[in-house]
Structure formats: C-alpha cells, structure tokens
Protein backbone atom coordinates (compact mmCIF):
# COMPACT_ATOMS: atom_id res chain seq x y z
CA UNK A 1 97.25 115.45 129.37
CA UNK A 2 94.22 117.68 129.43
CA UNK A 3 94.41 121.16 130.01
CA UNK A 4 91.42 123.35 131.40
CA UNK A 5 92.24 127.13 132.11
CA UNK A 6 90.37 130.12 133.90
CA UNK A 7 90.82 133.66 133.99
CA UNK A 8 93.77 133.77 136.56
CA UNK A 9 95.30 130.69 135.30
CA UNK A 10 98.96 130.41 134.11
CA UNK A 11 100.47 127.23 132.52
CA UNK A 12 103.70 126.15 130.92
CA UNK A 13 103.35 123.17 128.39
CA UNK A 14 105.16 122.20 126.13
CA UNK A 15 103.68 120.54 122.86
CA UNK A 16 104.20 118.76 119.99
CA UNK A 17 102.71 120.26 116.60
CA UNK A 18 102.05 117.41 114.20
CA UNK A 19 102.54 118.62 110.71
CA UNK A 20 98.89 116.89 108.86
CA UNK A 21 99.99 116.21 105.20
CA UNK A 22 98.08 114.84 101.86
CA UNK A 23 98.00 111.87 99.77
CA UNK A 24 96.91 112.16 96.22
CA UNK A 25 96.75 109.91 93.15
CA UNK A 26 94.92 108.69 90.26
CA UNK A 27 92.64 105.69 88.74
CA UNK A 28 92.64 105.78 85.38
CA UNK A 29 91.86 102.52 82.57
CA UNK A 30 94.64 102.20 80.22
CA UNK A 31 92.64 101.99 77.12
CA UNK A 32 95.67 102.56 75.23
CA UNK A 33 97.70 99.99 76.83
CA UNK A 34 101.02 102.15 76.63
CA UNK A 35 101.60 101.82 80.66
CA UNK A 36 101.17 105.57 81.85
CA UNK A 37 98.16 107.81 82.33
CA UNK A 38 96.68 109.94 78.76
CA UNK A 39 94.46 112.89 79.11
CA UNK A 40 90.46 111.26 79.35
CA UNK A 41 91.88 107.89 80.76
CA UNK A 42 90.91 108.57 84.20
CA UNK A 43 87.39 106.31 86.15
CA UNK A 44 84.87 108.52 87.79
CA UNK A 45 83.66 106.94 90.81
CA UNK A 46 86.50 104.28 91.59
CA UNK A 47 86.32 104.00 95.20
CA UNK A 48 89.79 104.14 97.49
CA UNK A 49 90.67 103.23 100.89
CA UNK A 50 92.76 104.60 103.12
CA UNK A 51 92.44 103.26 106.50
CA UNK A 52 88.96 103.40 108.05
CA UNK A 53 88.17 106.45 105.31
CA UNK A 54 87.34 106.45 101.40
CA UNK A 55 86.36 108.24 98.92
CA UNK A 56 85.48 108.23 95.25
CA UNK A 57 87.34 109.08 92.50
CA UNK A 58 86.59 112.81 90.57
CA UNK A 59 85.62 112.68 87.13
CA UNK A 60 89.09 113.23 85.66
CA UNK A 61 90.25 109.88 88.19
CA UNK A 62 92.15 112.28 90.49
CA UNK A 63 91.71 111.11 94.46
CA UNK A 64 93.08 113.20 97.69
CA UNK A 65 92.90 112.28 101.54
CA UNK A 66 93.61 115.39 103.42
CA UNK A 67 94.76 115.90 107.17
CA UNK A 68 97.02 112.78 106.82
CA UNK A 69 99.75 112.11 109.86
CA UNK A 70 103.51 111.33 108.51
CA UNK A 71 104.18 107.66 108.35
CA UNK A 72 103.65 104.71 106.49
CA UNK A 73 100.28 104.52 105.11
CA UNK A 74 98.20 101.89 102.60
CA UNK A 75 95.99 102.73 100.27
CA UNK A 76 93.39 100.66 98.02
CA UNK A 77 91.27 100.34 95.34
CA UNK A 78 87.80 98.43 95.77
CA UNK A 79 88.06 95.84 93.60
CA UNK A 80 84.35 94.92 94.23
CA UNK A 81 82.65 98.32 92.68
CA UNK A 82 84.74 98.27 89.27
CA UNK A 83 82.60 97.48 86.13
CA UNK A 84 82.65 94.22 85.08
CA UNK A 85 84.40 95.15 81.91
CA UNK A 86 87.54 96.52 83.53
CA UNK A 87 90.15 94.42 85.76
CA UNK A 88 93.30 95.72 87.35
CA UNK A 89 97.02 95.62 85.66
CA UNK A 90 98.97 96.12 89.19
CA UNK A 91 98.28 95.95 92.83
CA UNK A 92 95.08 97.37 94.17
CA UNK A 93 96.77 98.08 97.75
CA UNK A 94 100.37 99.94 97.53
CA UNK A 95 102.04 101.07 100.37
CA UNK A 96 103.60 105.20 100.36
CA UNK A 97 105.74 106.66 102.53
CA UNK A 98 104.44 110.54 104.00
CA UNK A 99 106.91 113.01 105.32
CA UNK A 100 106.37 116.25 107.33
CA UNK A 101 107.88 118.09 103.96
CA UNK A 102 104.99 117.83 101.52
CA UNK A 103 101.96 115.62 99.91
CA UNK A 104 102.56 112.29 98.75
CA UNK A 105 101.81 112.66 95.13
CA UNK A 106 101.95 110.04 92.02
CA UNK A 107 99.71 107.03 93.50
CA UNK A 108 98.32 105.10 90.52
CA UNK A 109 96.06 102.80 90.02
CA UNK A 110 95.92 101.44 86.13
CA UNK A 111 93.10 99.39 84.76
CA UNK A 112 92.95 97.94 81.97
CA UNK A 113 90.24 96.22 79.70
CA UNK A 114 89.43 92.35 80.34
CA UNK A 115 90.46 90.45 77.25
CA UNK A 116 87.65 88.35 76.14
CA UNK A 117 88.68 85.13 74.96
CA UNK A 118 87.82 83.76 71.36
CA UNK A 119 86.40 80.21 71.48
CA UNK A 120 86.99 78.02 68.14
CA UNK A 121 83.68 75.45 67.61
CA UNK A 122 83.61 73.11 64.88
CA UNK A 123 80.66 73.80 63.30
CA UNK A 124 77.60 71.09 63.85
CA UNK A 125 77.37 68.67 61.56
C-alpha cells in the first residue's frame, strides 16, 4: 500500500512495526585445540555471509549483521579466502534462529591448523 499525504489530508492505517534485530558471532583458529574460543584466538579478515550481505571479521574475530528481520537465517564462512594453513573443525554454514526479543549471539566458527602429514622414505641406496 503506498501512502502519499497533503496538507488537508487525513488517513487511518494501520501498520505493522517489524522489530530489526542482530546476529553476532566469532571466527577464531583453535590453536590450542581445547574446543572453545581463548583470548588472541580470533582471524582478522575471515569473511561471512549472510544472505546477499558479508562482511569481514574485526581483528579480535568478532562479526555483527545489523537490521536483521526475525526468522530463520544462515550464515557462512568463505571457505575460499582462509589461509592455506588453516582448515575448518565444524560446519562453515549453521543455521540460527532470530526472535523479536534480542540479538542472536554465540555463532562460532572454529578453525583449526591443517595437520601436515609425515612421509617415511627409505633412504636411497
């Protein structure tokens, strides 16, 4: 419906406000390998999706999306612009729930370290 009003005009509507929530979370490279985030674990410049929108991790490995309708939403990690050093140790896409009560906090992404394998030769003879 599109309203357009004048200087003698007088309209009843009613409308729906949308509460617009947030969605933050975390990348972070478990150098530690103990399962749960530790104070400078966190990847600068990770890039997440949400949707058609990203953005890039701060340097501590916090994300936010702002102005975020309640529903159902999917969020992922780019799996392409990680160092080649680094893989991930869970899903890169989860799936969180937003209400119209708060921000959905607690979104983690954990990386870990690739394990290099060890390769036994004989020696040449």
């Amino acid at each position: 419906m599109r309203l357009t009003l004048s200087a003698l005009t007088n309209v009843t509507a009613d409308l729906v406000a949308v509460p617009l929530n947030s969605l933050h979370g975390r990348v972070y490279v478990d150098r530690n390998r103990n399962g749960r985030y530790d104070p400078s674990e966190g990847l600068s410049r990770a890039v997440v999706h949400f949707g058609d929108r990203l953005t890039s991790a701060e340097d501590d490995g916090t994300f936010s999306f702002y102005n975020v309708n309640p529903g159902t939403h999917t969020v992922r990690l780019n799996r392409e612009t990680l160092a080649a050093d680094i893989e991930p140790a869970g899903p890169i896409e989860q799936s969180i729930e937003l209400g119209d009560d708060g921000p959905a906090t607690g979104l983690e992404f954990r990386l870990v370290a690739k394990v290099k394998p060890i390769i036994f030769q004989s020696p040449p003879q």
